[in-house]
C-alpha atoms as a PDB file:
ATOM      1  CA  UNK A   1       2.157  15.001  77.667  1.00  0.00           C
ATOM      2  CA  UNK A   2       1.288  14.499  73.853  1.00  0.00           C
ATOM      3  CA  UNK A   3       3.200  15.816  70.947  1.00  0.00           C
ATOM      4  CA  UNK A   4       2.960  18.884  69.780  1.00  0.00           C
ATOM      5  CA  UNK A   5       0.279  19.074  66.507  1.00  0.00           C
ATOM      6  CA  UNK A   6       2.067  20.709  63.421  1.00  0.00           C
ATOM      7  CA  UNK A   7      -0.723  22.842  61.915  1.00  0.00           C
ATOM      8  CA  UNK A   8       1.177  24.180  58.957  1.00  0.00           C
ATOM      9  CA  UNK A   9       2.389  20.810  58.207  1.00  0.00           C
ATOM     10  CA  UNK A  10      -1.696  19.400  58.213  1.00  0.00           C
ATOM     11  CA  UNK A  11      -2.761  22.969  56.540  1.00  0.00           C
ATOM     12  CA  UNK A  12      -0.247  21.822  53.835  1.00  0.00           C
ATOM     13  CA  UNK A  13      -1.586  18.153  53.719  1.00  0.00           C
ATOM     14  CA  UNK A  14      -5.163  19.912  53.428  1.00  0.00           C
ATOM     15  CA  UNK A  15      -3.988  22.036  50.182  1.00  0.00           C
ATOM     16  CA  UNK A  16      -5.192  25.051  52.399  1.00  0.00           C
ATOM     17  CA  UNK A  17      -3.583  29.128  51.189  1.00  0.00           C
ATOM     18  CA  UNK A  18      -1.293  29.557  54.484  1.00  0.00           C
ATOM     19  CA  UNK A  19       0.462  33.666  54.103  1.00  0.00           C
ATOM     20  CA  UNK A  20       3.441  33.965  55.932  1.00  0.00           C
ATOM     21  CA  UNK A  21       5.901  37.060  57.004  1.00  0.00           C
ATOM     22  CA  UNK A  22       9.814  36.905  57.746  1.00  0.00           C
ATOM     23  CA  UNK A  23      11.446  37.324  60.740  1.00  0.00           C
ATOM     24  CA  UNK A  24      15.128  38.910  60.193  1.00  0.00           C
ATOM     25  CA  UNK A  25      15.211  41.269  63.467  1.00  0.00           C
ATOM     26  CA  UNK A  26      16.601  38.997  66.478  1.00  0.00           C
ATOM     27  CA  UNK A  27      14.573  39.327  69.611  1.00  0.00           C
ATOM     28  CA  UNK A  28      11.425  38.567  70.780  1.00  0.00           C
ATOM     29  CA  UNK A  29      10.061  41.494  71.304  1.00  0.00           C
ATOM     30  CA  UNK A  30       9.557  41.444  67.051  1.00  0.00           C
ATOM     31  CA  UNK A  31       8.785  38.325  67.194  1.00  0.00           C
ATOM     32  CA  UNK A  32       5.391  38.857  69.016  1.00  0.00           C
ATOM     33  CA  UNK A  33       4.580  41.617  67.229  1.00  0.00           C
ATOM     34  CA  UNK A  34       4.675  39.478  63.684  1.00  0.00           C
ATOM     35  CA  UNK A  35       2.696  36.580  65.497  1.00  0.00           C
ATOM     36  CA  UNK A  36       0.107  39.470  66.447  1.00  0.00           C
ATOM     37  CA  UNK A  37      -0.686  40.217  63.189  1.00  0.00           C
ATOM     38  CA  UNK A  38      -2.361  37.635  61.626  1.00  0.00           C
ATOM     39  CA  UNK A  39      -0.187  35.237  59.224  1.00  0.00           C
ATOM     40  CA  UNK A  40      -0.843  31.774  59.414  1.00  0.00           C
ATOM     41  CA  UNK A  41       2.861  31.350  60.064  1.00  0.00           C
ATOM     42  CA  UNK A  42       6.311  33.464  60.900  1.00  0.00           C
ATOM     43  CA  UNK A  43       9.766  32.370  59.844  1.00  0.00           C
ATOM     44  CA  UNK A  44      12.623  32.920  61.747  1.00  0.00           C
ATOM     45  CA  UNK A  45      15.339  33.615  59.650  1.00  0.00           C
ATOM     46  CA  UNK A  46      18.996  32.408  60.688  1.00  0.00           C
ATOM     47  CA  UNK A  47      20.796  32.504  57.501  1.00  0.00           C
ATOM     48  CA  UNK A  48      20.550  35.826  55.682  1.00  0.00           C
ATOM     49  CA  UNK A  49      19.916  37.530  59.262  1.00  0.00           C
ATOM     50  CA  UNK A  50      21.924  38.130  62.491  1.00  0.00           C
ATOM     51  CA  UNK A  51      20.074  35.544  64.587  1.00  0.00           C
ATOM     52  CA  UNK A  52      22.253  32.494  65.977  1.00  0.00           C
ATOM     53  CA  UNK A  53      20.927  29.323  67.041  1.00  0.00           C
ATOM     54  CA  UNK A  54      20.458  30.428  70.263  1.00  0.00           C
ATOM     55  CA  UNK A  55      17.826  33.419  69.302  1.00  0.00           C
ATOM     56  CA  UNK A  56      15.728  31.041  67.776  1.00  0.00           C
ATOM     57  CA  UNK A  57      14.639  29.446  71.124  1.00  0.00           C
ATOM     58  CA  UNK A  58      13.061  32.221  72.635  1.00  0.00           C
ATOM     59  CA  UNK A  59      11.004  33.186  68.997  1.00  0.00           C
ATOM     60  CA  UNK A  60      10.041  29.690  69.429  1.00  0.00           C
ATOM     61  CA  UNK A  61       8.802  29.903  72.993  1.00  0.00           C
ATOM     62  CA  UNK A  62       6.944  33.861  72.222  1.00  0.00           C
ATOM     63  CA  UNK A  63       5.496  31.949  69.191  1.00  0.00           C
ATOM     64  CA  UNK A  64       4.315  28.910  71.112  1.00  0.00           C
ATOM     65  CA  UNK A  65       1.701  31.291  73.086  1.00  0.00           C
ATOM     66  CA  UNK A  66      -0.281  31.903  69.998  1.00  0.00           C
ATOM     67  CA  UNK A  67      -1.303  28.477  68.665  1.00  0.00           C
ATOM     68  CA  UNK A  68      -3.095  29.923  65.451  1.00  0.00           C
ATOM     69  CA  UNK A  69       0.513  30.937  64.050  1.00  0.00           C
ATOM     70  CA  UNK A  70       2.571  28.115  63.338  1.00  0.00           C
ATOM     71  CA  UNK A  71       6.527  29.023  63.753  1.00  0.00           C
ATOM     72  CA  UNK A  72       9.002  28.194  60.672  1.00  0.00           C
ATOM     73  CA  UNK A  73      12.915  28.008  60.760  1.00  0.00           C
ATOM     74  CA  UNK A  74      15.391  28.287  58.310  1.00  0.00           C
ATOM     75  CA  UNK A  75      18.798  26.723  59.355  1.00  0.00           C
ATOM     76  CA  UNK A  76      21.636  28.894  57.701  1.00  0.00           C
ATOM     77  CA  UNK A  77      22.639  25.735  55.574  1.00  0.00           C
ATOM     78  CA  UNK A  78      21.730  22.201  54.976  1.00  0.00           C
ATOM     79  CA  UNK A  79      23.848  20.989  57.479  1.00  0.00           C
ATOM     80  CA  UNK A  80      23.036  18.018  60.014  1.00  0.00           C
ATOM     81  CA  UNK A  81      23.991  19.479  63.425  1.00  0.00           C
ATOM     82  CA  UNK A  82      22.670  22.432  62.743  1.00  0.00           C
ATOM     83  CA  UNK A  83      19.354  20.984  61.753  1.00  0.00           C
ATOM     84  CA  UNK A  84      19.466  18.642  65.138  1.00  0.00           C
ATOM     85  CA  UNK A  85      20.015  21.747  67.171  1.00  0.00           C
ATOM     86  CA  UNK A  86      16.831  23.424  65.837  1.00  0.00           C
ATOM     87  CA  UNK A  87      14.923  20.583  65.908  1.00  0.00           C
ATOM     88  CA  UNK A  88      16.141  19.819  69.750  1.00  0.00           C
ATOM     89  CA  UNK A  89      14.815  23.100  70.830  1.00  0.00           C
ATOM     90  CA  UNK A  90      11.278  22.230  69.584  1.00  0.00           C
ATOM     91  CA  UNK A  91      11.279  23.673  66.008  1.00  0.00           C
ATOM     92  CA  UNK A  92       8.835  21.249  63.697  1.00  0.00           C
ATOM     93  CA  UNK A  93       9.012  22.836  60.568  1.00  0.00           C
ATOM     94  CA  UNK A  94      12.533  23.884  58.785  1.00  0.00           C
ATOM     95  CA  UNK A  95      12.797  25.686  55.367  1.00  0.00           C
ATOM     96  CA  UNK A  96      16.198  24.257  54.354  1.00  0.00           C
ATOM     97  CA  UNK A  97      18.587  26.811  51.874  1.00  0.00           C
ATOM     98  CA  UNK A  98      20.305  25.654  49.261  1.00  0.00           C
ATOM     99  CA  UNK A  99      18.820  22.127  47.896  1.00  0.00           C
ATOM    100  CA  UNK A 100      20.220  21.675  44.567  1.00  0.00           C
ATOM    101  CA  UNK A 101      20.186  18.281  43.810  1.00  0.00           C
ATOM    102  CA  UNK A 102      18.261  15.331  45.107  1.00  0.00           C
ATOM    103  CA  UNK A 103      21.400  13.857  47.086  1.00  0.00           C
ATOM    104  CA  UNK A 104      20.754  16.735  48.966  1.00  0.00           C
ATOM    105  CA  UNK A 105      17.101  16.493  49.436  1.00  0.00           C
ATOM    106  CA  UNK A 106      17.929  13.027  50.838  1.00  0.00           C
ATOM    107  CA  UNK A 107      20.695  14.462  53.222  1.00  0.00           C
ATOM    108  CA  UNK A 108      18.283  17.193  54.532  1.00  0.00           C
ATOM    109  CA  UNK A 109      15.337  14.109  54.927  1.00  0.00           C
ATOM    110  CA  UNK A 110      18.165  12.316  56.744  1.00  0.00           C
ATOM    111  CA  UNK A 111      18.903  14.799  59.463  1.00  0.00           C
ATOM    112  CA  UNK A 112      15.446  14.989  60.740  1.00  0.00           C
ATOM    113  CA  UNK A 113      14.566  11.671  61.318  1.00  0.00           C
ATOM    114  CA  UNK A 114      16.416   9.622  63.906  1.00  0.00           C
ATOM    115  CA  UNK A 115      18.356   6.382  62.827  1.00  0.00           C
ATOM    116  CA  UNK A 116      17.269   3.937  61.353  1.00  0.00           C
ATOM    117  CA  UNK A 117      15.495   6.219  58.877  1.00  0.00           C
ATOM    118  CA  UNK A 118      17.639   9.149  59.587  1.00  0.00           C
ATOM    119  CA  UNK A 119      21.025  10.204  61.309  1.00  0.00           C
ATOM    120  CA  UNK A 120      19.476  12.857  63.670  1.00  0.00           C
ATOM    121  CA  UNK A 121      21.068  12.474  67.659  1.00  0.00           C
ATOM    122  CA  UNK A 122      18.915  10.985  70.303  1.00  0.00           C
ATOM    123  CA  UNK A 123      18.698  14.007  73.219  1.00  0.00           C
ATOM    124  CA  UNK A 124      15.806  12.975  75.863  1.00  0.00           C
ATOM    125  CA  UNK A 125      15.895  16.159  77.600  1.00  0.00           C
ATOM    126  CA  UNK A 126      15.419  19.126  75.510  1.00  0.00           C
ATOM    127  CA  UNK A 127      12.611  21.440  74.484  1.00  0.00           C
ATOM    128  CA  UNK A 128      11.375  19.081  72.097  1.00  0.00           C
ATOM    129  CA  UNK A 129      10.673  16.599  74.190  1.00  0.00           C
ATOM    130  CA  UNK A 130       9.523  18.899  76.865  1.00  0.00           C
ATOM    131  CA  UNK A 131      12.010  17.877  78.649  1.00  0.00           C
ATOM    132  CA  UNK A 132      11.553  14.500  78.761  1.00  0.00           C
ATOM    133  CA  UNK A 133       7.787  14.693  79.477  1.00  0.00           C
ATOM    134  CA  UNK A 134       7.126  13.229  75.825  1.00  0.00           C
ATOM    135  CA  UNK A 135       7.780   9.309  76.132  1.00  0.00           C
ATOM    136  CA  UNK A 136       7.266   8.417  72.853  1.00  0.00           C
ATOM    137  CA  UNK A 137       9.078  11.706  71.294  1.00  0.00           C
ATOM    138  CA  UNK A 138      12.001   9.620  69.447  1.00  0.00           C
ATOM    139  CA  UNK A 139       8.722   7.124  67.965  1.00  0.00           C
ATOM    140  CA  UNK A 140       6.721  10.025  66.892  1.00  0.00           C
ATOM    141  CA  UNK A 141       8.387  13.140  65.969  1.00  0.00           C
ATOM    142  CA  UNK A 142       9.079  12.721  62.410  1.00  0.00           C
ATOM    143  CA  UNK A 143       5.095  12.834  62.020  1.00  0.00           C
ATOM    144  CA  UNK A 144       4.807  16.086  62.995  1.00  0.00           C
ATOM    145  CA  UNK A 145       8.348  17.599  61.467  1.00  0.00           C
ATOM    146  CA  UNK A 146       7.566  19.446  58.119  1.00  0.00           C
ATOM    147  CA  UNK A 147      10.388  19.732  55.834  1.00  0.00           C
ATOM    148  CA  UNK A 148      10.625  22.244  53.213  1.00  0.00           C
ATOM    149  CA  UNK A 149      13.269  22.665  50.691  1.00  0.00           C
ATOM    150  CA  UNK A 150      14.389  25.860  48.867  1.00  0.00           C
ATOM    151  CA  UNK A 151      14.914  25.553  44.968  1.00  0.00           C
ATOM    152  CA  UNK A 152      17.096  28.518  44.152  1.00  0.00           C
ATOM    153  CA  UNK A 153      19.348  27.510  41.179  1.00  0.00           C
ATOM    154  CA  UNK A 154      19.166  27.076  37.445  1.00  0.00           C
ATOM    155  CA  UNK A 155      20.556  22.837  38.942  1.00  0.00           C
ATOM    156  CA  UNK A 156      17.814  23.081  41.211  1.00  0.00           C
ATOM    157  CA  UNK A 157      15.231  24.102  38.784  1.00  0.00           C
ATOM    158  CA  UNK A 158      16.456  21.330  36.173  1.00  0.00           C
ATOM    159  CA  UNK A 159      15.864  18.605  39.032  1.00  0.00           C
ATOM    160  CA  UNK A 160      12.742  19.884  40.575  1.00  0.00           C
ATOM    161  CA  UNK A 161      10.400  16.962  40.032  1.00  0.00           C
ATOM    162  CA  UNK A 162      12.963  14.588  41.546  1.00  0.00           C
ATOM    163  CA  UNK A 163      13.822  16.875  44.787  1.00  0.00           C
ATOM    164  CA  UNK A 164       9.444  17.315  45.281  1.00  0.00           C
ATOM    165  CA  UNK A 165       9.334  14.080  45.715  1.00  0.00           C
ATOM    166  CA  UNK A 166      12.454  12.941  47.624  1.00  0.00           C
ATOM    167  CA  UNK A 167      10.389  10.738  50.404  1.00  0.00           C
ATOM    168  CA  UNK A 168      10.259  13.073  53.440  1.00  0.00           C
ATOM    169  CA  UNK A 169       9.964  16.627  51.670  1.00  0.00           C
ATOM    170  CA  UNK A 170       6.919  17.807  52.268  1.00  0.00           C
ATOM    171  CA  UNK A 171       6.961  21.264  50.062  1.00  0.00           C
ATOM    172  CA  UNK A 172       9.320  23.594  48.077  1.00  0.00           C
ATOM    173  CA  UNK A 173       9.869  27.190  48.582  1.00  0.00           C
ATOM    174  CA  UNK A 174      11.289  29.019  45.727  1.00  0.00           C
ATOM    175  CA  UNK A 175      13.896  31.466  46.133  1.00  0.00           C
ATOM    176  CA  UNK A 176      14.120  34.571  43.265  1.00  0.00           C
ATOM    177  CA  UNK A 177      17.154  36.204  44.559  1.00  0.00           C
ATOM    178  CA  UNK A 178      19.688  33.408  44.097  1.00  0.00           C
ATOM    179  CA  UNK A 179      17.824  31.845  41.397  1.00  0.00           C
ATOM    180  CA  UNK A 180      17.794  34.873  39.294  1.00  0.00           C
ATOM    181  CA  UNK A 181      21.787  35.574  39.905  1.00  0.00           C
ATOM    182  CA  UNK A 182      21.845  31.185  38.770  1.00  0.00           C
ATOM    183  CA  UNK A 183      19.869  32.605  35.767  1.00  0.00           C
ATOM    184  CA  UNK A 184      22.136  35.242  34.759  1.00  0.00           C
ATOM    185  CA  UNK A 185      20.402  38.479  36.442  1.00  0.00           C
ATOM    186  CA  UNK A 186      21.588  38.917  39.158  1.00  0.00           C
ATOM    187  CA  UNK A 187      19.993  41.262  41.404  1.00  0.00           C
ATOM    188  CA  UNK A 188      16.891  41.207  38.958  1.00  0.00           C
ATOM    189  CA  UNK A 189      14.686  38.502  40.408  1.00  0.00           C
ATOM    190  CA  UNK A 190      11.748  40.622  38.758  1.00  0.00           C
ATOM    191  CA  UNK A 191      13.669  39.721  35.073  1.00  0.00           C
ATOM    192  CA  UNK A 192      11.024  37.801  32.429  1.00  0.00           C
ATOM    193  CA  UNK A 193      13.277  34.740  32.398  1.00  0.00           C
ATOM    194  CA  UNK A 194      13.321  34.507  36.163  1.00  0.00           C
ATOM    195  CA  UNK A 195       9.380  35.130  36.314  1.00  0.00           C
ATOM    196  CA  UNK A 196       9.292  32.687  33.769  1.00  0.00           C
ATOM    197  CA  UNK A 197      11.230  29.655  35.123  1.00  0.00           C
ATOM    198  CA  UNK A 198       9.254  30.496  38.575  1.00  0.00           C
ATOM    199  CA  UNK A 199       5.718  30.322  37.102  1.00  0.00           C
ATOM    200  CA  UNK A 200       7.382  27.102  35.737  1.00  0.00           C
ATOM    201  CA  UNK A 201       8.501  25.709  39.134  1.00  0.00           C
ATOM    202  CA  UNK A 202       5.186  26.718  40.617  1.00  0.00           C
ATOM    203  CA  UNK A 203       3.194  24.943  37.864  1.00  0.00           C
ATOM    204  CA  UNK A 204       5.118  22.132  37.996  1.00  0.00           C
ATOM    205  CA  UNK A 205       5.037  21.211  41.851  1.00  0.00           C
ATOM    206  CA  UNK A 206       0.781  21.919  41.435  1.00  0.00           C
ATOM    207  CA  UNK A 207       1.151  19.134  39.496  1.00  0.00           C
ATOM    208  CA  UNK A 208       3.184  16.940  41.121  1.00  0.00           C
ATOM    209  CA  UNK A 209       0.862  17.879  44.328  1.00  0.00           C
ATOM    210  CA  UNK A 210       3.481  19.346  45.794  1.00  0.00           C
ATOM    211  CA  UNK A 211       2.880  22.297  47.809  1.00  0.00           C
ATOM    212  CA  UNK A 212       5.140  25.551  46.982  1.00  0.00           C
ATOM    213  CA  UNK A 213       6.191  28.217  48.562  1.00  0.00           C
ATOM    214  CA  UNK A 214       7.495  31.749  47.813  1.00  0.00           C
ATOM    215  CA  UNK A 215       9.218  35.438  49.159  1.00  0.00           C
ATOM    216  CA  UNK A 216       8.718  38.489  46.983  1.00  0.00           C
ATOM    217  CA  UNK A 217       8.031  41.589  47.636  1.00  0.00           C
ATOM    218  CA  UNK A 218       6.810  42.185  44.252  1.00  0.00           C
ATOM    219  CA  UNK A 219       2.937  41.765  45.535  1.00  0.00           C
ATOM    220  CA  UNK A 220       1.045  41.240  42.196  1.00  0.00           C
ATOM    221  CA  UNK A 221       3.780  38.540  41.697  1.00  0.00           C
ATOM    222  CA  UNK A 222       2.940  36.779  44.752  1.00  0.00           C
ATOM    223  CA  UNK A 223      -0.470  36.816  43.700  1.00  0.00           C
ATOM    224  CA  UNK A 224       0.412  35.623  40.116  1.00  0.00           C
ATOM    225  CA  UNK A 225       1.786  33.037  42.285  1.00  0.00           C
ATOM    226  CA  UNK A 226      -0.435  31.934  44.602  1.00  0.00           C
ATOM    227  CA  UNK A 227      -3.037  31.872  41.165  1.00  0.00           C
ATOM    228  CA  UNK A 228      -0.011  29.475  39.487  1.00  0.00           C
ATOM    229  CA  UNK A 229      -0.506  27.044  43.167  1.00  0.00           C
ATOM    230  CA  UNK A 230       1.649  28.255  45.194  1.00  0.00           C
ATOM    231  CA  UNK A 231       0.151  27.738  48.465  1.00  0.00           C
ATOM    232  CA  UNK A 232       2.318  29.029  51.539  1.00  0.00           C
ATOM    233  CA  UNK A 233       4.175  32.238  50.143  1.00  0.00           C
ATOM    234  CA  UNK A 234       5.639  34.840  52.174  1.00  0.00           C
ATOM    235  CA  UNK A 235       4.473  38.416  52.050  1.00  0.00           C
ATOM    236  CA  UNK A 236       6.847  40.863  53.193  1.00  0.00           C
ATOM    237  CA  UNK A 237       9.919  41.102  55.486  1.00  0.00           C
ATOM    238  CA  UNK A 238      10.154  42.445  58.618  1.00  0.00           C
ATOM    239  CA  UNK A 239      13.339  44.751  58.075  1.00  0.00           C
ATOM    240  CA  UNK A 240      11.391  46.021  54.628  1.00  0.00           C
ATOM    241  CA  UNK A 241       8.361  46.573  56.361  1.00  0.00           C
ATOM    242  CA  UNK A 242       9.943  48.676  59.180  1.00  0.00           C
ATOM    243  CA  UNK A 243      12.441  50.803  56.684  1.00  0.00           C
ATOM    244  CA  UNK A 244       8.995  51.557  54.260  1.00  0.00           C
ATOM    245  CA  UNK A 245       7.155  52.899  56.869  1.00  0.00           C
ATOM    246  CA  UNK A 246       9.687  54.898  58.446  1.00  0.00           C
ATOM    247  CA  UNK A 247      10.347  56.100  55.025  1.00  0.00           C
ATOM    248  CA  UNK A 248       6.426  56.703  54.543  1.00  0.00           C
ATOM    249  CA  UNK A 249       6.270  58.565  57.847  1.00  0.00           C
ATOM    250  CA  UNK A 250       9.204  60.797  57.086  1.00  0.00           C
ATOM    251  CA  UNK A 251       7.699  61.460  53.852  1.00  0.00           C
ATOM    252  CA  UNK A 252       4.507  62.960  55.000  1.00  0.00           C
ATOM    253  CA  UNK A 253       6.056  65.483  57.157  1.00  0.00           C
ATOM    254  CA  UNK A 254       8.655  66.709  54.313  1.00  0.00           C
END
């Protein structure tokens, strides 16, 4: 049995527009759904949503039976084991929180590569492997992993070129909610200055060749953005989506 291909990670390579939509709501049953809709990729969310570690397996396996939507994790913090344990159950691509500095860039580059490049554990019999049906898993698996940092802070911002290209990152997603509270408006991501210092991010990574990344629900933002370069943004929330269209449904029977 071969590796698994990472499409988002060669769509990325490729400088190809990949849309994407968040998954907060554990279960599969959502899951599905998202991956029937159409985005090039769906992110399972386990850090600003109630799913553990252990409801990211079965996303993964719903999302494995529809190979033209590539499956994205975000760990709930740059943190090694928890990175292994994703990785283990046969995520390839992990949007890690957080990355302020390029120590950590390094760290998060570390925990997905196995020793001597890396410090991730050796397990031969997990998902990843297929359960050992992979014999050259350990030699090969870093080629398909895709790593993508989030830049989030006003440090993160002011060390953006050197965390794009820490070795092993292969993209940046910007994150407007934390950054704009870093910035001094908090709870305002749609402030000038925070616009501002995004469109600067975004600018800066297109040139760099860097691909970026980016979640707001501000639409002719995201389409500001994706004019700026940005080239895998997200385009709505599952929990948003579901509350506006209750709301809209409501609404026309009022």
């Amino acid at each position: 049995m071969d590796l698994p291909r990472n499409a988002f990670k060669a769509a990325l390579k490729a400088g190809r527009l990949q849309t994407g939509i968040w998954n907060t709501i554990p279960g599969p049953v959502v899951t599905e759904v998202l991956a029937l809709a159409g985005f090039d990729w769906v992110l399972v969310d386990t850090e600003h949503a109630p799913v553990e570690v252990t409801d990211v397996l079965p996303a993964l396996q719903v999302l494995a039976a529809y190979p033209a939507v590539s499956a994205l994790v975000r760990p709930a913090w740059n943190d090694t084991v928890l990175i292994k344990r994703h990785l283990d159950q046969g995520a390839q691509t992990l949007l890690i929180p957080y990355v302020e500095t390029p120590e950590a860039a390094r760290a998060a580059v570390a925990a997905v590569r196995y020793p001597p490049d890396g410090v991730r554990g050796i397990g031969g019999l997990t998902r990843a492997t297929r359960y050992g049906r992979i014999p050259d898993y350990v030699a090969r698996a870093a080629d398909e992993i895709c790593l993508l940092v989030q830049v989030e802070t006003a440090r993160a911002l002011a060390d953006i070129e050197a965390i794009a290209t820490t070795p092993g990152v292969d993209g940046v997603f910007i994150g407007p909610a934390d950054l704009s509270a870093s910035l001094g408006h908090p709870g305002n991501a749609g402030h000038p200055d925070v616009r501002t210092a995004i469109e600067g991010a975004i600018t800066t990574l297109k040139r760099l060749g860097v691909p970026s990344g980016i979640l707001t629900l501000d639409e002719d933002f995201t389409r500001r953005c994706i004019e700026l370069g940005a080239t895998f943004p997200a385009l709505g929330i599952d929990t948003s989506l579901l509350g506006r269209g209750l709301h809209d449904l409501r609404t026309r029977f009022s």
